[in-house]
PDB file of N, CA and C in Angstrom:
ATOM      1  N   UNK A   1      -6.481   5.765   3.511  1.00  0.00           N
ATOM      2  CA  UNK A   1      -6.391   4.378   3.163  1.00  0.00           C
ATOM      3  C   UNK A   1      -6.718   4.257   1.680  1.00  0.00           C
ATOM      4  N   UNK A   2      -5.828   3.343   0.789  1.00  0.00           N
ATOM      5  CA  UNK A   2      -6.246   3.363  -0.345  1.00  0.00           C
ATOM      6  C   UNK A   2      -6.767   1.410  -0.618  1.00  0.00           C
ATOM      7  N   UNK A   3      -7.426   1.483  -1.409  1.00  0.00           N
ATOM      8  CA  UNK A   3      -8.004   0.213  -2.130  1.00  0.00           C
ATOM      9  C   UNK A   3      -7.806  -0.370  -3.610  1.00  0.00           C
ATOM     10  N   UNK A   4      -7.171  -1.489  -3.605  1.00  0.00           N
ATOM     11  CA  UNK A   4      -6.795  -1.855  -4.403  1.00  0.00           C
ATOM     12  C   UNK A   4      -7.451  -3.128  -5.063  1.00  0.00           C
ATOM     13  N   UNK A   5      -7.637  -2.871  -6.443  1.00  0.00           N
ATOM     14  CA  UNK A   5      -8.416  -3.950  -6.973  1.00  0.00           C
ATOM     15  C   UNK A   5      -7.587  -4.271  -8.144  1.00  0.00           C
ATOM     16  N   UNK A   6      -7.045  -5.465  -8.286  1.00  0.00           N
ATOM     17  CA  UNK A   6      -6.728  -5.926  -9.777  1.00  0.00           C
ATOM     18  C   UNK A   6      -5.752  -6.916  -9.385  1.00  0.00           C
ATOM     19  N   UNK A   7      -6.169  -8.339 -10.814  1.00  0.00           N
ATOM     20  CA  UNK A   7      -5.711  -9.283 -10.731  1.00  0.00           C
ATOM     21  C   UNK A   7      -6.647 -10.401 -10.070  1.00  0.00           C
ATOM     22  N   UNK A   8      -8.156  -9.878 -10.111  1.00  0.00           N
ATOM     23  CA  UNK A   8      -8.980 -10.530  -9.581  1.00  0.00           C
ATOM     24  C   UNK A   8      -8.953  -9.990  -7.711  1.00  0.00           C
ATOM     25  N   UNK A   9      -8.378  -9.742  -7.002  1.00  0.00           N
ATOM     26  CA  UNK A   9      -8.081  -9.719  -5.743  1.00  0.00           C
ATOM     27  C   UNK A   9      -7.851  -7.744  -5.179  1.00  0.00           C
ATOM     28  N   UNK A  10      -8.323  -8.049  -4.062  1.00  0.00           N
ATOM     29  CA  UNK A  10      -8.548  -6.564  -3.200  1.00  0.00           C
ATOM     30  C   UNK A  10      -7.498  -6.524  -2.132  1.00  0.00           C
ATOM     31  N   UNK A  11      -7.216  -5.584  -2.396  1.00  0.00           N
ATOM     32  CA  UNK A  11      -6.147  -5.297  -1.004  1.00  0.00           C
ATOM     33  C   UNK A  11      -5.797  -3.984  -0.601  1.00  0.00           C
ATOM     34  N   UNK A  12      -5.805  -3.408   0.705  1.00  0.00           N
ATOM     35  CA  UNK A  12      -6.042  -2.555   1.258  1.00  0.00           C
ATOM     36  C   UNK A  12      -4.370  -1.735   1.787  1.00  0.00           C
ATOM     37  N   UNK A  13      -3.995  -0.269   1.318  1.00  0.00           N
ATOM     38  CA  UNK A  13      -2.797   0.345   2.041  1.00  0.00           C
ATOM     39  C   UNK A  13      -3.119   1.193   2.761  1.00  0.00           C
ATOM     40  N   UNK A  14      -2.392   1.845   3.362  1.00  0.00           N
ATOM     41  CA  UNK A  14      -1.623   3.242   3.759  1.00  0.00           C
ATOM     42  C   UNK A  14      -1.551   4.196   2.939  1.00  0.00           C
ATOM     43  N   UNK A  15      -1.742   5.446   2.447  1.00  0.00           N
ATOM     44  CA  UNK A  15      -0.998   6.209   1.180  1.00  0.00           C
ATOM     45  C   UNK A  15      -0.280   6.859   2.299  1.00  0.00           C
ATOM     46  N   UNK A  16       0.829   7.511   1.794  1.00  0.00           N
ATOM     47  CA  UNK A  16       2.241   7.858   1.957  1.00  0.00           C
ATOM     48  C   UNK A  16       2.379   8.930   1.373  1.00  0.00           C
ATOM     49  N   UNK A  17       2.169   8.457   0.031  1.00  0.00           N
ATOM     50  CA  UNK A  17       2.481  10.085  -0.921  1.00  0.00           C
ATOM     51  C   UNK A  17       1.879  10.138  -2.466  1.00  0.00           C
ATOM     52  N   UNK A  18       1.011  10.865  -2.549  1.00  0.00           N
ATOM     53  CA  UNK A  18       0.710  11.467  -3.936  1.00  0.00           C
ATOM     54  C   UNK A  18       1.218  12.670  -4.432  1.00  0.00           C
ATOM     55  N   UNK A  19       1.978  12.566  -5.416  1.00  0.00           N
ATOM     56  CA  UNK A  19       2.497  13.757  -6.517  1.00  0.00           C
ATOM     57  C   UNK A  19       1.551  13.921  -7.336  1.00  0.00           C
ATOM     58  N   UNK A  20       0.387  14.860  -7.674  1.00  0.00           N
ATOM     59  CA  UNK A  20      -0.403  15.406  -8.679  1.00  0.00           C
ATOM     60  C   UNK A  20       0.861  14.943 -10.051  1.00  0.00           C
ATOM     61  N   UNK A  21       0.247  14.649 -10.911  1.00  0.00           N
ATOM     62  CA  UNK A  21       0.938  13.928 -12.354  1.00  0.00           C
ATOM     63  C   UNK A  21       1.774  12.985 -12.402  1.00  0.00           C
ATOM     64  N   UNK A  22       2.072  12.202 -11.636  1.00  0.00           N
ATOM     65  CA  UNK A  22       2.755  10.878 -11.467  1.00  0.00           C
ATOM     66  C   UNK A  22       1.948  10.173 -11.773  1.00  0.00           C
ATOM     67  N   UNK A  23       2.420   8.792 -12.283  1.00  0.00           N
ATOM     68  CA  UNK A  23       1.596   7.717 -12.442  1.00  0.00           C
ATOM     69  C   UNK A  23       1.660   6.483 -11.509  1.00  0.00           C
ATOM     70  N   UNK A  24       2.333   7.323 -10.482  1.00  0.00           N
ATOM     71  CA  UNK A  24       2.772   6.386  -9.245  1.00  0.00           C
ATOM     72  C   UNK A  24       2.317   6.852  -7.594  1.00  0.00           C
ATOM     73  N   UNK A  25       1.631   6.271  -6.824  1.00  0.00           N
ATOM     74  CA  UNK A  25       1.533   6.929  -5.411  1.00  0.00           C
ATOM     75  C   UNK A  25       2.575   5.884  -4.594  1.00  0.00           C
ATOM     76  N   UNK A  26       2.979   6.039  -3.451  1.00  0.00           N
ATOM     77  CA  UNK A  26       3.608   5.490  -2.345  1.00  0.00           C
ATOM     78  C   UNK A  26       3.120   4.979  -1.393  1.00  0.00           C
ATOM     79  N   UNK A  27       3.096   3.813  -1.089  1.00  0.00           N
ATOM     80  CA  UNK A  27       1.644   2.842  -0.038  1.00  0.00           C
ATOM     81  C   UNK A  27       3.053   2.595   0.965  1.00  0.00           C
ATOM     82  N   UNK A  28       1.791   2.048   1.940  1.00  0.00           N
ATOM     83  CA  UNK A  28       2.928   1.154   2.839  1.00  0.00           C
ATOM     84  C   UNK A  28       1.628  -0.067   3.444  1.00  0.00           C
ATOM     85  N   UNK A  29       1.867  -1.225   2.968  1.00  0.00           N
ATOM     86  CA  UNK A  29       0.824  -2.286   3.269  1.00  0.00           C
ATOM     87  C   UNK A  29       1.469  -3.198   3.920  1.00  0.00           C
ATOM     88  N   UNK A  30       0.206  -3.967   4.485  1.00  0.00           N
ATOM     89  CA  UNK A  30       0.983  -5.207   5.449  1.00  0.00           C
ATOM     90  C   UNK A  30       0.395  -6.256   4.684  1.00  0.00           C
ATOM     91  N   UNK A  31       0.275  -7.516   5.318  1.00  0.00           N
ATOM     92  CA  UNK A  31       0.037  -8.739   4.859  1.00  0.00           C
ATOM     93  C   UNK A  31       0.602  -8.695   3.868  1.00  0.00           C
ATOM     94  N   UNK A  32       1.953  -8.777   3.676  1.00  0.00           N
ATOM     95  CA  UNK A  32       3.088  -9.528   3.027  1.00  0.00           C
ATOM     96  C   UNK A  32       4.109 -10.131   3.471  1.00  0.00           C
ATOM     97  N   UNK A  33       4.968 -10.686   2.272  1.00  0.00           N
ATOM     98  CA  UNK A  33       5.258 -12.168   2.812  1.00  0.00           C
ATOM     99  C   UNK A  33       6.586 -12.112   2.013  1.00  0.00           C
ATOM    100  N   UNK A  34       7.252 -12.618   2.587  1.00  0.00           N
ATOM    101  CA  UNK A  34       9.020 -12.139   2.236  1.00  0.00           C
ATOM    102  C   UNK A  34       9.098 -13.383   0.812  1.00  0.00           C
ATOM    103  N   UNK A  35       8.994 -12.224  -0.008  1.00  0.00           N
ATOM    104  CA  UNK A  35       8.808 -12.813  -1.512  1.00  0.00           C
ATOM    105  C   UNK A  35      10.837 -12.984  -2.603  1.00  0.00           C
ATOM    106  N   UNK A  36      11.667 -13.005  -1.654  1.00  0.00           N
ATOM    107  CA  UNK A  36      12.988 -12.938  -1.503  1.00  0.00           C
ATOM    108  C   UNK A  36      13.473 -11.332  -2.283  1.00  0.00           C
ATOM    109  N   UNK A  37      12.536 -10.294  -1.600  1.00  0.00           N
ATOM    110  CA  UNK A  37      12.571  -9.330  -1.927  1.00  0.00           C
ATOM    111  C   UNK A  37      13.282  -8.315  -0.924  1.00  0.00           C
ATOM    112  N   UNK A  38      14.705  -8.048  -0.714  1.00  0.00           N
ATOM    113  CA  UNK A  38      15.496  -7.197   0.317  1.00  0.00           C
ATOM    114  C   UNK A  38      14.845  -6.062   0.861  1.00  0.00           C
ATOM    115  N   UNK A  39      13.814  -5.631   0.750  1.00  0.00           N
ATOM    116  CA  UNK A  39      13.301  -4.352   1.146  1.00  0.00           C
ATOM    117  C   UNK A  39      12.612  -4.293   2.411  1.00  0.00           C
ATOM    118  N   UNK A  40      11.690  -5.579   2.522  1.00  0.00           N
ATOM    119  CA  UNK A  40      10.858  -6.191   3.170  1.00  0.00           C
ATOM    120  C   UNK A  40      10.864  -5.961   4.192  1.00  0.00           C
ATOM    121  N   UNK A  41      10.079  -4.824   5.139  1.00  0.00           N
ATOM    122  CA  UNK A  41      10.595  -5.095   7.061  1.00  0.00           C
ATOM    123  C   UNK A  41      10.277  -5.941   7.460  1.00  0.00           C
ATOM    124  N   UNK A  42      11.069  -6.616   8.105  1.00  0.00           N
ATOM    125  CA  UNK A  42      11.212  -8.159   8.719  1.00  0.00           C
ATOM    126  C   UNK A  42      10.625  -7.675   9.891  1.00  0.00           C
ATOM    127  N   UNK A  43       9.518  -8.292  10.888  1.00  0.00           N
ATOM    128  CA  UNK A  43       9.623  -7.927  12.125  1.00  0.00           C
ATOM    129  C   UNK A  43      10.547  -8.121  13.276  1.00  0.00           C
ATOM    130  N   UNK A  44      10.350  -7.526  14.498  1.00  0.00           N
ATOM    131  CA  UNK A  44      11.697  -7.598  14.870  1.00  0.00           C
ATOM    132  C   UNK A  44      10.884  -7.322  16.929  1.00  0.00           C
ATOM    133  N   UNK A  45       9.462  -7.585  16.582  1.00  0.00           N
ATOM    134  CA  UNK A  45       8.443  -7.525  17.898  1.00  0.00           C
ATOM    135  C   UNK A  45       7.163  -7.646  17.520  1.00  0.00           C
ATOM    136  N   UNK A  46       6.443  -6.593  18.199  1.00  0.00           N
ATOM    137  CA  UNK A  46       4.794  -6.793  17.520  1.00  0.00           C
ATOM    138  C   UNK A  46       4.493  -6.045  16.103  1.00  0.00           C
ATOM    139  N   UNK A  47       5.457  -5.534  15.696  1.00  0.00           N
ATOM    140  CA  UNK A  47       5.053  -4.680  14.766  1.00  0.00           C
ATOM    141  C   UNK A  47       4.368  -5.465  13.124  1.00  0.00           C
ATOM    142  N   UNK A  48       5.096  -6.647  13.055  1.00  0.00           N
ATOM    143  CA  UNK A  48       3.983  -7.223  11.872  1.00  0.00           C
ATOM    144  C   UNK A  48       5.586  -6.896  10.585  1.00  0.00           C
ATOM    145  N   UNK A  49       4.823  -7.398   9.861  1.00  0.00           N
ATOM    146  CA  UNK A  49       5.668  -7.240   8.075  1.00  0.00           C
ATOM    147  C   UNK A  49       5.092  -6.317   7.980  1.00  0.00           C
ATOM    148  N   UNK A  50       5.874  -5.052   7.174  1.00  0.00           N
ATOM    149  CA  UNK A  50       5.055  -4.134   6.325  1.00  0.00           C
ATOM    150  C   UNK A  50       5.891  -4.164   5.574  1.00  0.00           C
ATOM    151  N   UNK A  51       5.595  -3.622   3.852  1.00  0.00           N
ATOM    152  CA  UNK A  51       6.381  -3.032   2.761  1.00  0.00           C
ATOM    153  C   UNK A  51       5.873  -1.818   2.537  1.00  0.00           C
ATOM    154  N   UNK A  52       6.939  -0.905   2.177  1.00  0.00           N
ATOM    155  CA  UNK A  52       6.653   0.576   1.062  1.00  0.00           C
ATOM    156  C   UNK A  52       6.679  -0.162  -0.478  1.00  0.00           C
ATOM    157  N   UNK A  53       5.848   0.371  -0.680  1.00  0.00           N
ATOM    158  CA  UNK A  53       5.632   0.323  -2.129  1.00  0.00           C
ATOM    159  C   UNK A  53       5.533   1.886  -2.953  1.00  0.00           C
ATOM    160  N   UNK A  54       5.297   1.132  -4.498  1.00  0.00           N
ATOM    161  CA  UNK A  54       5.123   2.518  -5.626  1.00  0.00           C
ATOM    162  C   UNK A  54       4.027   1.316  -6.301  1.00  0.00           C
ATOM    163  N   UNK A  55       2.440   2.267  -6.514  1.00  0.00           N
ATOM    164  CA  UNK A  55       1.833   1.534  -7.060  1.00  0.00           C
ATOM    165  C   UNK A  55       1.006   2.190  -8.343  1.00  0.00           C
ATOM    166  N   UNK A  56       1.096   1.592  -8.941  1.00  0.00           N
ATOM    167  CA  UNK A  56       0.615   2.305  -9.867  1.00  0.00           C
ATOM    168  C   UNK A  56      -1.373   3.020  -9.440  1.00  0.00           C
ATOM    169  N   UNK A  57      -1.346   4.427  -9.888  1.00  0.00           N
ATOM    170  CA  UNK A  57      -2.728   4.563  -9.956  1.00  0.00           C
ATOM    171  C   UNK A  57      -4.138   3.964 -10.362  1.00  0.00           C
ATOM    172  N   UNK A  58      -3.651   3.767 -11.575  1.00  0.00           N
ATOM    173  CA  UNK A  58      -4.432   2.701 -12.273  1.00  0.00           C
ATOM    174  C   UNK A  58      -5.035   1.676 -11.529  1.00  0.00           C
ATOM    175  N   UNK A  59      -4.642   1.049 -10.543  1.00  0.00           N
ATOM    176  CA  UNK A  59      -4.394  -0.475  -9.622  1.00  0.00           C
ATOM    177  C   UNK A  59      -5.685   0.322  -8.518  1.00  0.00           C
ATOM    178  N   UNK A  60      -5.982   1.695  -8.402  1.00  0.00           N
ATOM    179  CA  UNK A  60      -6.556   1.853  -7.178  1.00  0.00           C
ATOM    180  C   UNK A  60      -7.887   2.189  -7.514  1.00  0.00           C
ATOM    181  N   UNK A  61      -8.904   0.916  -6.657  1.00  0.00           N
ATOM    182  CA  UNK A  61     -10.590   1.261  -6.893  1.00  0.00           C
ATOM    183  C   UNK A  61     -10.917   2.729  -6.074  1.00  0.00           C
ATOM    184  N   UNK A  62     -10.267   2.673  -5.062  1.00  0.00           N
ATOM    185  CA  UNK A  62     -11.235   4.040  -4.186  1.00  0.00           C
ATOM    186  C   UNK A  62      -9.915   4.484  -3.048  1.00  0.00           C
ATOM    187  N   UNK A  63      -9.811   5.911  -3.056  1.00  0.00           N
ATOM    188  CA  UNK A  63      -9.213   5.974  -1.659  1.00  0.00           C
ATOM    189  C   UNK A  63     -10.213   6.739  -0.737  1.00  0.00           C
ATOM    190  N   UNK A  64     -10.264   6.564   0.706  1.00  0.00           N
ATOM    191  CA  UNK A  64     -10.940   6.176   1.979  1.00  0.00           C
ATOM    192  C   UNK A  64     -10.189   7.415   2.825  1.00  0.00           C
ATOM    193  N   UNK A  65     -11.169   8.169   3.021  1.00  0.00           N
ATOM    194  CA  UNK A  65     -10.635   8.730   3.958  1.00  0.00           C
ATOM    195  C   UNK A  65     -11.445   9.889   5.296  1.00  0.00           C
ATOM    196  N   UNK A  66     -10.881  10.161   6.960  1.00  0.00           N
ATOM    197  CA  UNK A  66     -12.156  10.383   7.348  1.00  0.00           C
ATOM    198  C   UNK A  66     -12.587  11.546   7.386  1.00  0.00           C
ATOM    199  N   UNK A  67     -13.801  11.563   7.658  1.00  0.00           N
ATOM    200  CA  UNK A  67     -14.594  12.246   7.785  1.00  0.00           C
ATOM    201  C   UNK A  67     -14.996  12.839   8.984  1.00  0.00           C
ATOM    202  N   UNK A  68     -14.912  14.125   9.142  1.00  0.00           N
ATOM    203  CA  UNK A  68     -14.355  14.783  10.313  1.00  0.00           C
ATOM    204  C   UNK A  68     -15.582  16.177  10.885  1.00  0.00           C
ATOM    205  N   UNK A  69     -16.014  15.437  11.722  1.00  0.00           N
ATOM    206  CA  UNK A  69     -17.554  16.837  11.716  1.00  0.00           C
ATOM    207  C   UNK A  69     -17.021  18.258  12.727  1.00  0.00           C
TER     208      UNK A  69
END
């Protein structure tokens, strides 16, 4: 799970994919809202809105992940 801080506001993804030297990782987050943006999975049952995204690194306070004894 990654965490996102900026723009005043927090919001929480999925990571997907990190490339070591990119300045970009690959999320997939929910709580979005069809911003007349074609990409958008529309739901289509229980599954909810989600988007893939490319977010910049920079944008991310902490990534989360578990911990496994």
């Amino acid at each position: 799970m990654v965490v996102f801080y900026y723009q005043g506001r927090w919001h929480v993804g999925l990571l997907e994919d990190w490339q070591e030297g990119s300045l970009y990782c690959k999320t997939v987050e929910g709580n979005t809202s069809d911003r007349g943006v074609a990409t958008i999975k529309k739901p289509t049952g229980r599954e909810g809105v989600y988007d893939e995204k490319l977010r910049s690194k920079k944008d991310i306070y902490c990534i989360v992940r578990p911990y496994i004894l």
